[in-house]
PDB file of N, CA and C in Angstrom:
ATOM      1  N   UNK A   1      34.618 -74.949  55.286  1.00  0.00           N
ATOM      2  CA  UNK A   1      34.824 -73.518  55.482  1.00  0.00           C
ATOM      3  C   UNK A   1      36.279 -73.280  55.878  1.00  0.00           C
ATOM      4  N   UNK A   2      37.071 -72.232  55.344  1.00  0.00           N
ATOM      5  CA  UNK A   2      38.241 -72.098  55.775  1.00  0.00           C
ATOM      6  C   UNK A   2      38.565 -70.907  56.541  1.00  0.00           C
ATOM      7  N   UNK A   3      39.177 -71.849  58.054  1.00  0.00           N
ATOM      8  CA  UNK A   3      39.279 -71.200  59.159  1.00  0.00           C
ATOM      9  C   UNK A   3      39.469 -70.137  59.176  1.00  0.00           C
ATOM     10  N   UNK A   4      40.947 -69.700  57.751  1.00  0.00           N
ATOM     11  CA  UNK A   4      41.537 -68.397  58.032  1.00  0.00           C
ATOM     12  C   UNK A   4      41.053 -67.710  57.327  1.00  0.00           C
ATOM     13  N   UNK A   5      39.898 -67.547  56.523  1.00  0.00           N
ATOM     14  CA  UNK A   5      39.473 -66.405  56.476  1.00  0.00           C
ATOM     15  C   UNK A   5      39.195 -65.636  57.226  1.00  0.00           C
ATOM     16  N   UNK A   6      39.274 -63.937  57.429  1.00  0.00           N
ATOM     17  CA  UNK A   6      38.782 -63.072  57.977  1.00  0.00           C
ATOM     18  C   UNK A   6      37.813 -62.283  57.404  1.00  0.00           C
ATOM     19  N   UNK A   7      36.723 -61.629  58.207  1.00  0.00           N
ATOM     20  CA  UNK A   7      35.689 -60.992  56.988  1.00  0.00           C
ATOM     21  C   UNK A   7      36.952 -59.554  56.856  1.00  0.00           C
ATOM     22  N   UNK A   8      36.212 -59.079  56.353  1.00  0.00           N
ATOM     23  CA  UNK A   8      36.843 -56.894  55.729  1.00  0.00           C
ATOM     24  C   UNK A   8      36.749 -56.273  57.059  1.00  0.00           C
ATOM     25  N   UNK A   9      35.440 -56.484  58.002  1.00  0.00           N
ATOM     26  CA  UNK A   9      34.974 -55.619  58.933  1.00  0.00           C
ATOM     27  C   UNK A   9      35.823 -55.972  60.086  1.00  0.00           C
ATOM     28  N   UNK A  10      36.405 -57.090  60.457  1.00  0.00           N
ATOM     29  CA  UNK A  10      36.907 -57.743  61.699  1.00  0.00           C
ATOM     30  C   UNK A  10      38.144 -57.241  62.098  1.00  0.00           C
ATOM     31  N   UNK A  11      37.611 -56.359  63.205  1.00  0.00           N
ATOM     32  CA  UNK A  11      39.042 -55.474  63.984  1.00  0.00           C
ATOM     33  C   UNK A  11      38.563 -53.694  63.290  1.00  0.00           C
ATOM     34  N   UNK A  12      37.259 -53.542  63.044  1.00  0.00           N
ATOM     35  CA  UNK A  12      37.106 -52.276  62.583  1.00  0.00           C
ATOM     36  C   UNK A  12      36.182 -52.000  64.103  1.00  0.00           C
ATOM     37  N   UNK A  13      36.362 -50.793  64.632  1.00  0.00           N
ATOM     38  CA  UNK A  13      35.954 -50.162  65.604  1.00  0.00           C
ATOM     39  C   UNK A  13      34.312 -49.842  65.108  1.00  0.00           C
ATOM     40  N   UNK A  14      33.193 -49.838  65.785  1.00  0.00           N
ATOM     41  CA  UNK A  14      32.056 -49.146  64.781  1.00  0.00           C
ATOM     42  C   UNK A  14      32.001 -47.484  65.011  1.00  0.00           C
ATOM     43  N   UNK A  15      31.477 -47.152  63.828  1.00  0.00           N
ATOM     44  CA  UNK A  15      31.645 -45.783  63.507  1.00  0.00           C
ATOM     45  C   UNK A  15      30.057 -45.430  64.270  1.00  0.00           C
ATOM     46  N   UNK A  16      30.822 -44.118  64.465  1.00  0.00           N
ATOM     47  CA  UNK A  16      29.082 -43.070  65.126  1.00  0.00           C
ATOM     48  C   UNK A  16      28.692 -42.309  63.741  1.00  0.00           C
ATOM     49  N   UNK A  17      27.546 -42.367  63.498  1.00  0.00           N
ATOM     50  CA  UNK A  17      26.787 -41.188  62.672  1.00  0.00           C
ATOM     51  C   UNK A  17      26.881 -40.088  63.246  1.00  0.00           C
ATOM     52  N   UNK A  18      26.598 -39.202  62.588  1.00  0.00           N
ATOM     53  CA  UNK A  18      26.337 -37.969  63.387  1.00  0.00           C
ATOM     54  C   UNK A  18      25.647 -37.117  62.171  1.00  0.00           C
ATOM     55  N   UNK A  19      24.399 -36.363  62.565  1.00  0.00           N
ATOM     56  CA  UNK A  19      23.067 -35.825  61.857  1.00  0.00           C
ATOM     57  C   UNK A  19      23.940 -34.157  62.280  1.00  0.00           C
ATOM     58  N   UNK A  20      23.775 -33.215  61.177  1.00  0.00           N
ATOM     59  CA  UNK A  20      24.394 -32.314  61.699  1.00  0.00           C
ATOM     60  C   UNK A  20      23.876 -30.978  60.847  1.00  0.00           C
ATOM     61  N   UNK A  21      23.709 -30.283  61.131  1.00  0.00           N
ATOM     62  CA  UNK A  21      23.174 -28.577  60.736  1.00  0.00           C
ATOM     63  C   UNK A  21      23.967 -27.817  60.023  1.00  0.00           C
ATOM     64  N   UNK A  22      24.156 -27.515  59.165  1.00  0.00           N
ATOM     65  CA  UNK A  22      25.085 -26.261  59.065  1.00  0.00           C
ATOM     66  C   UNK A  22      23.836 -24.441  58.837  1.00  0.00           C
ATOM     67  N   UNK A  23      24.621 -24.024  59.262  1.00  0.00           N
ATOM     68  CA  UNK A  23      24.628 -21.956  58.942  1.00  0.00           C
ATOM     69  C   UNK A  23      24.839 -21.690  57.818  1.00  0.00           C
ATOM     70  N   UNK A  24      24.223 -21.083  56.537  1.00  0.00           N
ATOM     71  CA  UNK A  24      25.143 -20.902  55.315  1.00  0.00           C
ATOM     72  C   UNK A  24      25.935 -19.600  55.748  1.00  0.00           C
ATOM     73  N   UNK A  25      26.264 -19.277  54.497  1.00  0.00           N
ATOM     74  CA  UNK A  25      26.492 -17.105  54.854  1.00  0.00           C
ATOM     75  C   UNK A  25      25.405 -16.584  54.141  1.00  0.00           C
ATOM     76  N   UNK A  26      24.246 -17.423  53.745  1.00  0.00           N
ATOM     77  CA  UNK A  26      23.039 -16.469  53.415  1.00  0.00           C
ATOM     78  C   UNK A  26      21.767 -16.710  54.274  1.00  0.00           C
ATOM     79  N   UNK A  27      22.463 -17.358  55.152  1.00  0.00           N
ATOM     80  CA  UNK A  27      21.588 -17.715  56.688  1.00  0.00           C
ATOM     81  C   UNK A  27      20.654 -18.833  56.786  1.00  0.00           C
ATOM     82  N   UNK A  28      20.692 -19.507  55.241  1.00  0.00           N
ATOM     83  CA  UNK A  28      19.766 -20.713  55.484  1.00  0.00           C
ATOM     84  C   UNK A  28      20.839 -21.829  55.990  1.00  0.00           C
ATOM     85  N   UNK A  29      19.865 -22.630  56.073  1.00  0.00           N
ATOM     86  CA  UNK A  29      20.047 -24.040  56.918  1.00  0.00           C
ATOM     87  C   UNK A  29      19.985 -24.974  56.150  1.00  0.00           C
ATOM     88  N   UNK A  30      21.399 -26.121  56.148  1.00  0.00           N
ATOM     89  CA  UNK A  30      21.475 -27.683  55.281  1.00  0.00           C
ATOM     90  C   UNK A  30      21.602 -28.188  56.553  1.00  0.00           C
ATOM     91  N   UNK A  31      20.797 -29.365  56.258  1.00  0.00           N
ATOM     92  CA  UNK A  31      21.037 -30.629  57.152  1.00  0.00           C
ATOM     93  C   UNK A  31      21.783 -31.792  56.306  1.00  0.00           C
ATOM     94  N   UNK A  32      22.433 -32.858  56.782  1.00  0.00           N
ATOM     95  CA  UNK A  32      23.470 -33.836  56.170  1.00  0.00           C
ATOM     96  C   UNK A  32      23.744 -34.875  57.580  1.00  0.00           C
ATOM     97  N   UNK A  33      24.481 -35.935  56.996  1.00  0.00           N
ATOM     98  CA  UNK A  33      25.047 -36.842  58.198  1.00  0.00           C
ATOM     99  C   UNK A  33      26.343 -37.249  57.548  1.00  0.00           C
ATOM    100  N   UNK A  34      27.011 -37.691  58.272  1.00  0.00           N
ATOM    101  CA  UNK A  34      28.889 -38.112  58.352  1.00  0.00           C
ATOM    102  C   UNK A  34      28.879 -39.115  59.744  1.00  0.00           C
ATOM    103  N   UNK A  35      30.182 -39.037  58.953  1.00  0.00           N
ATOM    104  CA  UNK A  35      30.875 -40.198  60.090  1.00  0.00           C
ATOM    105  C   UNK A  35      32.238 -39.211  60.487  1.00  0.00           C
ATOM    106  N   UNK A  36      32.414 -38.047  59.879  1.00  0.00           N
ATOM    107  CA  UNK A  36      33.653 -37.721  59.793  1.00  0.00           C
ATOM    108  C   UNK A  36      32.917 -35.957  59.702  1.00  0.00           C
ATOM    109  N   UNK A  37      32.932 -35.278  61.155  1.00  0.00           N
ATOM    110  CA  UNK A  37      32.070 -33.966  60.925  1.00  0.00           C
ATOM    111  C   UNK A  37      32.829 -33.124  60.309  1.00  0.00           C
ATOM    112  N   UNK A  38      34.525 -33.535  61.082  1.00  0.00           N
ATOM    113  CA  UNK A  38      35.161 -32.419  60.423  1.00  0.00           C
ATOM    114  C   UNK A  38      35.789 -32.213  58.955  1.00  0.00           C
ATOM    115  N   UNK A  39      35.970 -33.918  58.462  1.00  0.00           N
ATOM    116  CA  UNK A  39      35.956 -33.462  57.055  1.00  0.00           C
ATOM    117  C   UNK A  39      35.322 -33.106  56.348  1.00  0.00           C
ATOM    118  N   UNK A  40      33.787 -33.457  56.762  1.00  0.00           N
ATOM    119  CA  UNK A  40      32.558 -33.275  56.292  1.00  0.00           C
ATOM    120  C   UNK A  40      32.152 -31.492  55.795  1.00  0.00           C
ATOM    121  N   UNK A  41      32.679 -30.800  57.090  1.00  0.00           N
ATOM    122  CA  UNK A  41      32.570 -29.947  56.903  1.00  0.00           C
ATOM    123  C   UNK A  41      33.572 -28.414  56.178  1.00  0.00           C
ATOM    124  N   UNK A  42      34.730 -29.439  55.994  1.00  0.00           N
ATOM    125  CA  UNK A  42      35.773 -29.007  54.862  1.00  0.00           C
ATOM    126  C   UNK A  42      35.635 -29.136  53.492  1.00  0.00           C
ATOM    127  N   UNK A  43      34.629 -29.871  53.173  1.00  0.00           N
ATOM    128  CA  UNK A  43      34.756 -30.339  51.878  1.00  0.00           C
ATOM    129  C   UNK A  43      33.224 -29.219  51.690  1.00  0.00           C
ATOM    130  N   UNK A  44      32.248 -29.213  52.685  1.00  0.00           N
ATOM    131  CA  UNK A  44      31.554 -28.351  52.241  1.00  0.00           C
ATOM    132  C   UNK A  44      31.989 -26.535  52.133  1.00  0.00           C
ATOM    133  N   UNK A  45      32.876 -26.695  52.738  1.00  0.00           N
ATOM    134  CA  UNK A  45      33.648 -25.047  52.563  1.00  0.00           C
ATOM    135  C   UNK A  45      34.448 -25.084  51.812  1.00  0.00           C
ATOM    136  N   UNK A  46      35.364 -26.184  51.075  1.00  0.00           N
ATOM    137  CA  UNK A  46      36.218 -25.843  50.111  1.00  0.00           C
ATOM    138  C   UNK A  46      36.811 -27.079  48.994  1.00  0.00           C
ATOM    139  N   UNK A  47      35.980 -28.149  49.255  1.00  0.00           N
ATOM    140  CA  UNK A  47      36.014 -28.991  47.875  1.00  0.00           C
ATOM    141  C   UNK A  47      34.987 -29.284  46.651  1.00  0.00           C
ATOM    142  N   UNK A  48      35.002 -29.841  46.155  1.00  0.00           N
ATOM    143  CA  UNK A  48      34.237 -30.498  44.881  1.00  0.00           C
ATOM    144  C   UNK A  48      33.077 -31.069  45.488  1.00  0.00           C
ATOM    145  N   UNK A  49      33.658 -31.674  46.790  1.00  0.00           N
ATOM    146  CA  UNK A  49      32.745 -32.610  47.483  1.00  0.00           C
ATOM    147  C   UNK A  49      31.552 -32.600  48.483  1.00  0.00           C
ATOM    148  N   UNK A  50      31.476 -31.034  48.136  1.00  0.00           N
ATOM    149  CA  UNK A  50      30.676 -30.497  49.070  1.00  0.00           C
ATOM    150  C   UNK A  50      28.927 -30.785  48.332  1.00  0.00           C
ATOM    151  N   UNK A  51      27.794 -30.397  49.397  1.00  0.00           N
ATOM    152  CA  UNK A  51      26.772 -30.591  48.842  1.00  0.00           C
ATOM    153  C   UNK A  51      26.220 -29.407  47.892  1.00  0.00           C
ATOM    154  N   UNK A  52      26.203 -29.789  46.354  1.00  0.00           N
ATOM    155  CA  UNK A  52      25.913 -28.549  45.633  1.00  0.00           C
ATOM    156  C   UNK A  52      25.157 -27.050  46.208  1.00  0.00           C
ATOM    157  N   UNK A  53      24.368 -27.386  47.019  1.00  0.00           N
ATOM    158  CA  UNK A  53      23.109 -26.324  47.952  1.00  0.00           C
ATOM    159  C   UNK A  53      24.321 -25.462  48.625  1.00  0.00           C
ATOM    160  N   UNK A  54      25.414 -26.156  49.103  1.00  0.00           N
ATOM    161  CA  UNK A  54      26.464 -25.187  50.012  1.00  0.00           C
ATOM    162  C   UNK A  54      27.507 -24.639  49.158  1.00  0.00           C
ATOM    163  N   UNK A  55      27.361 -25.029  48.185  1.00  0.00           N
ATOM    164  CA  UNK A  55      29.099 -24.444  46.960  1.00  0.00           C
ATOM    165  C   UNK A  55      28.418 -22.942  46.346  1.00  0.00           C
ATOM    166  N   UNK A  56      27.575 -22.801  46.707  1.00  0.00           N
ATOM    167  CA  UNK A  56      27.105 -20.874  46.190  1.00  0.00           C
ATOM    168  C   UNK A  56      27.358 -20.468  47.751  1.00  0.00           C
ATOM    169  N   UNK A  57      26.954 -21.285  48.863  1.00  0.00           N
ATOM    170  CA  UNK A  57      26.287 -20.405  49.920  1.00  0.00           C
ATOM    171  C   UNK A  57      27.612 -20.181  51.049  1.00  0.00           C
ATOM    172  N   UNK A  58      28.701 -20.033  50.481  1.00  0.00           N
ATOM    173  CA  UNK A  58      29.725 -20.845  51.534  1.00  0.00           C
ATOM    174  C   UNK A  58      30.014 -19.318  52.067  1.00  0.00           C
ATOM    175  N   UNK A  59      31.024 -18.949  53.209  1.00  0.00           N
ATOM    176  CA  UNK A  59      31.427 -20.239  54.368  1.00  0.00           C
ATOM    177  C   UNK A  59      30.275 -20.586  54.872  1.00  0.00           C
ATOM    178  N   UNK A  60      30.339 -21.826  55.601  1.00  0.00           N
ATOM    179  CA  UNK A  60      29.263 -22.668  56.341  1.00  0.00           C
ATOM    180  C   UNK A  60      29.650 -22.806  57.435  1.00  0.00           C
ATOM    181  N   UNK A  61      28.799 -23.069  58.602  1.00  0.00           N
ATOM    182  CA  UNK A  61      29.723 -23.168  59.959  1.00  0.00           C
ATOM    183  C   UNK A  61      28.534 -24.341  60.582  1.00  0.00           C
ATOM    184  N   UNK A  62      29.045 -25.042  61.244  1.00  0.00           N
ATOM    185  CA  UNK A  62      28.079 -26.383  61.884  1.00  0.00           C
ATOM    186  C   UNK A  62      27.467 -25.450  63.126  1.00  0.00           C
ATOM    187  N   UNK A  63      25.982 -25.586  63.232  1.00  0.00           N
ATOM    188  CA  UNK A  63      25.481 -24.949  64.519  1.00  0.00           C
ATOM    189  C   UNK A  63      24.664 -26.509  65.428  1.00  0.00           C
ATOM    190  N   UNK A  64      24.785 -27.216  64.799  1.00  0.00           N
ATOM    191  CA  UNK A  64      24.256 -28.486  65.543  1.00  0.00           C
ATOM    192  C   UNK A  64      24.836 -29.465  65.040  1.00  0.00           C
ATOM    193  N   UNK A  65      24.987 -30.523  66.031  1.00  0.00           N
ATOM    194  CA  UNK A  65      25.622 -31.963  65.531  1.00  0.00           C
ATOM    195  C   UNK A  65      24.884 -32.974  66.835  1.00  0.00           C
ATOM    196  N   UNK A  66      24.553 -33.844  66.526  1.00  0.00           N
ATOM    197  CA  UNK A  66      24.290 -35.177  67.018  1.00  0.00           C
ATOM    198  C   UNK A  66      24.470 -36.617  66.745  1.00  0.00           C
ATOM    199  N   UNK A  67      25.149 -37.388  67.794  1.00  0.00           N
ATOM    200  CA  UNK A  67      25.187 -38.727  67.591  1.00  0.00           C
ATOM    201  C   UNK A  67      24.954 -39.710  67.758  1.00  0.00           C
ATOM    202  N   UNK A  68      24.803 -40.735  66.255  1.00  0.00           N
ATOM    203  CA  UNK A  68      24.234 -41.891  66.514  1.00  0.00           C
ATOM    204  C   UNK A  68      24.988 -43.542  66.136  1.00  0.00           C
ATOM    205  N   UNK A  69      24.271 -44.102  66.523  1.00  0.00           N
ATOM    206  CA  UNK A  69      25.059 -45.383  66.960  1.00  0.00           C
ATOM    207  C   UNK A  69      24.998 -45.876  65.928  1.00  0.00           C
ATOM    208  N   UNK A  70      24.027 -45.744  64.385  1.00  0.00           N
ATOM    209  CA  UNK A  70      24.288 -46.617  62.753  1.00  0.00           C
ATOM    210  C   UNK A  70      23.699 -45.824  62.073  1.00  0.00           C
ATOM    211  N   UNK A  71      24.163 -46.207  60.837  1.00  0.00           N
ATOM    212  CA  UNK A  71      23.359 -45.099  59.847  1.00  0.00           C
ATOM    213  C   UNK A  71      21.708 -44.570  60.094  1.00  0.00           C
ATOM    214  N   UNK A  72      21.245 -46.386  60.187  1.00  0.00           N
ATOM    215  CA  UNK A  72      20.243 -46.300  60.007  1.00  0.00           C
ATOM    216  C   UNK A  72      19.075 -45.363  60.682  1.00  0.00           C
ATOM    217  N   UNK A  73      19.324 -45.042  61.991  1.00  0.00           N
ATOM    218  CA  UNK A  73      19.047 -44.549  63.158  1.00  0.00           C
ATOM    219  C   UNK A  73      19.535 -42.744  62.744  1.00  0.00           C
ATOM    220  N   UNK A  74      20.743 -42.587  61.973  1.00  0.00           N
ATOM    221  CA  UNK A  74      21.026 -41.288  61.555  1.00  0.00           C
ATOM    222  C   UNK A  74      19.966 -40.580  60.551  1.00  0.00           C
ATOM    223  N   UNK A  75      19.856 -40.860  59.881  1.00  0.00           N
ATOM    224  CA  UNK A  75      18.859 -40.913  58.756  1.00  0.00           C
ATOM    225  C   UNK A  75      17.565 -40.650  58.551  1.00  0.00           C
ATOM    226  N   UNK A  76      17.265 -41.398  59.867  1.00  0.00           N
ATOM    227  CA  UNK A  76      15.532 -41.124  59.889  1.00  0.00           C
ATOM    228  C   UNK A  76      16.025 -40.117  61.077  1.00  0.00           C
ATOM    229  N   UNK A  77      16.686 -39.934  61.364  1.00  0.00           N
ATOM    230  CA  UNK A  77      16.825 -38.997  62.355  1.00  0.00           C
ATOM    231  C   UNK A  77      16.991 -37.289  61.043  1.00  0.00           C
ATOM    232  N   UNK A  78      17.950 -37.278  60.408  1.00  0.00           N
ATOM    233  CA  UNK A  78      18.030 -36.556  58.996  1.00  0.00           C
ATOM    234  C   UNK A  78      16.967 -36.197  58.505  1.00  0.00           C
ATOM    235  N   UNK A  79      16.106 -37.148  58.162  1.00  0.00           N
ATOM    236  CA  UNK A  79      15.061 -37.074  57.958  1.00  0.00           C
ATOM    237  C   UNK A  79      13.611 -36.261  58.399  1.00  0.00           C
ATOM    238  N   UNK A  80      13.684 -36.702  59.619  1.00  0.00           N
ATOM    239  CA  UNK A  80      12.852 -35.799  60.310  1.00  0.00           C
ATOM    240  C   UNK A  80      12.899 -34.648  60.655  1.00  0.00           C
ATOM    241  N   UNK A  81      14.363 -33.949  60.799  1.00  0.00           N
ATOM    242  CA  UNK A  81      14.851 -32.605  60.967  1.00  0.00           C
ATOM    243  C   UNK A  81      14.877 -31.646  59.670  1.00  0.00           C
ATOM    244  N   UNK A  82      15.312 -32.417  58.714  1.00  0.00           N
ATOM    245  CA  UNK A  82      14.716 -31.560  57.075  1.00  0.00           C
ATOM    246  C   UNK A  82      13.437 -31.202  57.043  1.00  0.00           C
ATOM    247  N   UNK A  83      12.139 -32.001  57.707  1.00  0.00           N
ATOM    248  CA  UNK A  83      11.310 -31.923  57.891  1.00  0.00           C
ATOM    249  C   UNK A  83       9.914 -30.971  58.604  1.00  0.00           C
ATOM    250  N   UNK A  84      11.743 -30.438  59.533  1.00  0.00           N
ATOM    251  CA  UNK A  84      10.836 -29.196  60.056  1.00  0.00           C
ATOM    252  C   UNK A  84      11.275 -27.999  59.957  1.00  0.00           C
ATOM    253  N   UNK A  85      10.480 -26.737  60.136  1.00  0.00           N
ATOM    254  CA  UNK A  85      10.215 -25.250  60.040  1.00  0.00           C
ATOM    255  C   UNK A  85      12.089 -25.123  59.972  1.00  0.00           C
ATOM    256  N   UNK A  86      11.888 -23.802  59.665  1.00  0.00           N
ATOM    257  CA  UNK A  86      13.187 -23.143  60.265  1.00  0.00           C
ATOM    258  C   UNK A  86      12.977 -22.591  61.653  1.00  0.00           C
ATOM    259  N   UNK A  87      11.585 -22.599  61.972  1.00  0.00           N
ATOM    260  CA  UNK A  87      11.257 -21.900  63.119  1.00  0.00           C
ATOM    261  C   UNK A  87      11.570 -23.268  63.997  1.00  0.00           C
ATOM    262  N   UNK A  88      11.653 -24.456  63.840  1.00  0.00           N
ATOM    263  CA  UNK A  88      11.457 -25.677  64.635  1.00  0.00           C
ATOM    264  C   UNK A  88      12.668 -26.057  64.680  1.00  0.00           C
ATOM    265  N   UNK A  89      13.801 -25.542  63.662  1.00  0.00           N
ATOM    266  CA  UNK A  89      15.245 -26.373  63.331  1.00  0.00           C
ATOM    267  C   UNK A  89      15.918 -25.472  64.475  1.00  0.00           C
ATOM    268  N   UNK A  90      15.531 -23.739  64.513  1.00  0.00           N
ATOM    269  CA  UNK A  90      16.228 -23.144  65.205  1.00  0.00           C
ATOM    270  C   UNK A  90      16.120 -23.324  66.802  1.00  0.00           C
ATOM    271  N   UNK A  91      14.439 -23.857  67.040  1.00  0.00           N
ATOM    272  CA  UNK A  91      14.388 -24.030  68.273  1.00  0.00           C
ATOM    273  C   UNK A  91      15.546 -25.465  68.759  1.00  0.00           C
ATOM    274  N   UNK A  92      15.599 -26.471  67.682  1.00  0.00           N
ATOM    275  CA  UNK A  92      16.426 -27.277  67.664  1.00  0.00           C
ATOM    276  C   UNK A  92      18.133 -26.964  68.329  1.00  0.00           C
ATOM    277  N   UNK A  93      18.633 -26.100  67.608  1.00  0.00           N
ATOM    278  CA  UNK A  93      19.614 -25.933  67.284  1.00  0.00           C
ATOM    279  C   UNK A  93      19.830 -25.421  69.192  1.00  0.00           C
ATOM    280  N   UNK A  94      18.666 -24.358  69.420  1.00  0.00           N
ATOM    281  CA  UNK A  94      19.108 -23.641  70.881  1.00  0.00           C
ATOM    282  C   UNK A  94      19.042 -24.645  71.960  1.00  0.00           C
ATOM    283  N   UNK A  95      18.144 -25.919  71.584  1.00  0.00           N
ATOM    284  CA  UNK A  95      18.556 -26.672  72.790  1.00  0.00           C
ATOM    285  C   UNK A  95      19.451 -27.262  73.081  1.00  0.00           C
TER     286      UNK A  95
END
């Protein structure tokens, strides 16, 4: 094995997920996750890169964000919040 290899990851800080809400301007609700909220949420107000559901509905404004320690944990977290009411996302959102 040779010593000096280094892996890709070694000396990378770990990244937080973060599960996050947006507001459209037609008042519904996208859920999504990033590592990066605020580009995340530039690209859904004004690039290519946004999630098709938000490129009719724009501006968008984040009303919830939460963080997590790996994707994996983001996700099913994502998951479960798509999952509920708008009546359940909003109670979400106020706590």
């Amino acid at each position: 094995m040779d010593i000096n290899w280094v892996p890709a990851f070694a000396g990378m800080t770990k990244q937080m997920w973060q599960v996050y809400i947006l507001e459209c301007a037609d008042k519904t609700l996208y859920t999504g996750i990033t590592v990066d909220l605020v580009r995340r949420l530039q690209e859904h107000n004004t690039s290519k890169l946004g999630a098709k559901y938000t490129k009719s509905r724009r501006p968008v404004k984040i009303v919830y964000a939460k963080k997590f320690r790996n994707r994996s944990v983001a996700s099913i977290a994502e998951s479960k919040i798509k999952k509920l009411s708008r009546a359940e996302k909003t109670k979400l959102i106020a706590a």
